[in-house]
N, C-alpha and C. Protein backbone atom coordinates (compact mmCIF):
# COMPACT_ATOMS: atom_id res chain seq x y z
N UNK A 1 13.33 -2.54 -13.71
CA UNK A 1 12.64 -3.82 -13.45
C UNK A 1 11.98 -3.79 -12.06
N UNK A 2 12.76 -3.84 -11.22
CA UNK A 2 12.42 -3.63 -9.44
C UNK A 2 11.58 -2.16 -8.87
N UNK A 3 12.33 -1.39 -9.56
CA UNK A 3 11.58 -0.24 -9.74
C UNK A 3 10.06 -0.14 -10.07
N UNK A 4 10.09 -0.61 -11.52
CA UNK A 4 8.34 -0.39 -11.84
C UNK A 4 7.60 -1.29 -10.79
N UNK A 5 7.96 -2.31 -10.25
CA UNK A 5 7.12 -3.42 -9.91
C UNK A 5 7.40 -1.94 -8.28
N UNK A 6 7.93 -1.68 -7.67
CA UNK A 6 7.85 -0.87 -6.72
C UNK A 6 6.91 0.10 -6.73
N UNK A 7 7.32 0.73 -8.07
CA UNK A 7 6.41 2.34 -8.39
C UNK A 7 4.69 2.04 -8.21
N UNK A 8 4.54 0.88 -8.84
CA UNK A 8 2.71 0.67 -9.02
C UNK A 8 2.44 0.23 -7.40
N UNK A 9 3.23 -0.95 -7.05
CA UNK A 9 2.89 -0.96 -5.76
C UNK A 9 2.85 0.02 -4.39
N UNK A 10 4.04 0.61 -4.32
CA UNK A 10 3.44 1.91 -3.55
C UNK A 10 3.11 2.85 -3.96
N UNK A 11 2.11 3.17 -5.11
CA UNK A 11 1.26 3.98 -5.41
C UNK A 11 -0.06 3.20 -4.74
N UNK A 12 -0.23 1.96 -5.32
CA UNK A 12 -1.21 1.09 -4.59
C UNK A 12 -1.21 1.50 -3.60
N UNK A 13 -0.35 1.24 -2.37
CA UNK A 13 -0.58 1.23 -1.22
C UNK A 13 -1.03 2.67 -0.33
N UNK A 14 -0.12 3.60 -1.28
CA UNK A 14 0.02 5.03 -0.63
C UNK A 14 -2.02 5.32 -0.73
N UNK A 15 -2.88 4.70 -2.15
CA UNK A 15 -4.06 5.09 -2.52
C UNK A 15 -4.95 4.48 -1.39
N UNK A 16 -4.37 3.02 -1.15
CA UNK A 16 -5.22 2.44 0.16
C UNK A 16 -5.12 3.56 1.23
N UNK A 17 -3.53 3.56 1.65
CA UNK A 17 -3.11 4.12 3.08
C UNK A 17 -3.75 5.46 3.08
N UNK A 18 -3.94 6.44 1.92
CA UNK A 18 -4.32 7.57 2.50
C UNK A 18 -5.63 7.94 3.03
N UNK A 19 -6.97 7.08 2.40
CA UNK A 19 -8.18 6.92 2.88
C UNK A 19 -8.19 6.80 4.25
N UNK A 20 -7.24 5.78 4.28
CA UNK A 20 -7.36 5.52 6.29
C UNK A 20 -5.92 5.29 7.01
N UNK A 21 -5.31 5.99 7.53
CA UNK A 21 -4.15 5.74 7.96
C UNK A 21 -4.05 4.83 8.72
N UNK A 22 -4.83 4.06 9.98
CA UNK A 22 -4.95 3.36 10.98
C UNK A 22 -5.91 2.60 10.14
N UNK A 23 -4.51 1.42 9.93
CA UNK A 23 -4.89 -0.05 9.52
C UNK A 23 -5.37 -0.46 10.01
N UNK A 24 -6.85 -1.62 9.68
CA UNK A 24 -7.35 -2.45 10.63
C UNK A 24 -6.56 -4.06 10.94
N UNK A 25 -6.90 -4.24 12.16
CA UNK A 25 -6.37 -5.86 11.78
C UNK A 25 -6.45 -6.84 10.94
N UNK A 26 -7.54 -6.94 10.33
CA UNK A 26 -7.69 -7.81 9.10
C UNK A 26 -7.08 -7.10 7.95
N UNK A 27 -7.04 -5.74 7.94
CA UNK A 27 -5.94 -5.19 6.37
C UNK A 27 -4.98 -5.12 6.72
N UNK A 28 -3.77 -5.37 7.92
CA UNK A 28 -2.72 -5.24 7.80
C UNK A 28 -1.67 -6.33 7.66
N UNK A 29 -0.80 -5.99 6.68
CA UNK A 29 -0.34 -7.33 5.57
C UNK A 29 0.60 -8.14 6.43
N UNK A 30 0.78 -9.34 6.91
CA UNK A 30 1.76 -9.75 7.56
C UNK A 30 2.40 -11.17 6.77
């Protein structure tokens, strides 16, 4: 359950993060 909802999301994120490692201020999630 927690898992899948994990797995897609940091795949999401890892696909954002690897384009640009150094988040900008307006993309970084707070």
């Amino acid at each position: 359950m927690s898992r899948k909802r994990s797995s897609w999301k940091d795949t999401q994120w890892r696909i954002i993060s690897a384009p640009t490692p150094p988040l900008l201020p307006s993309q970084i999630p707070e």
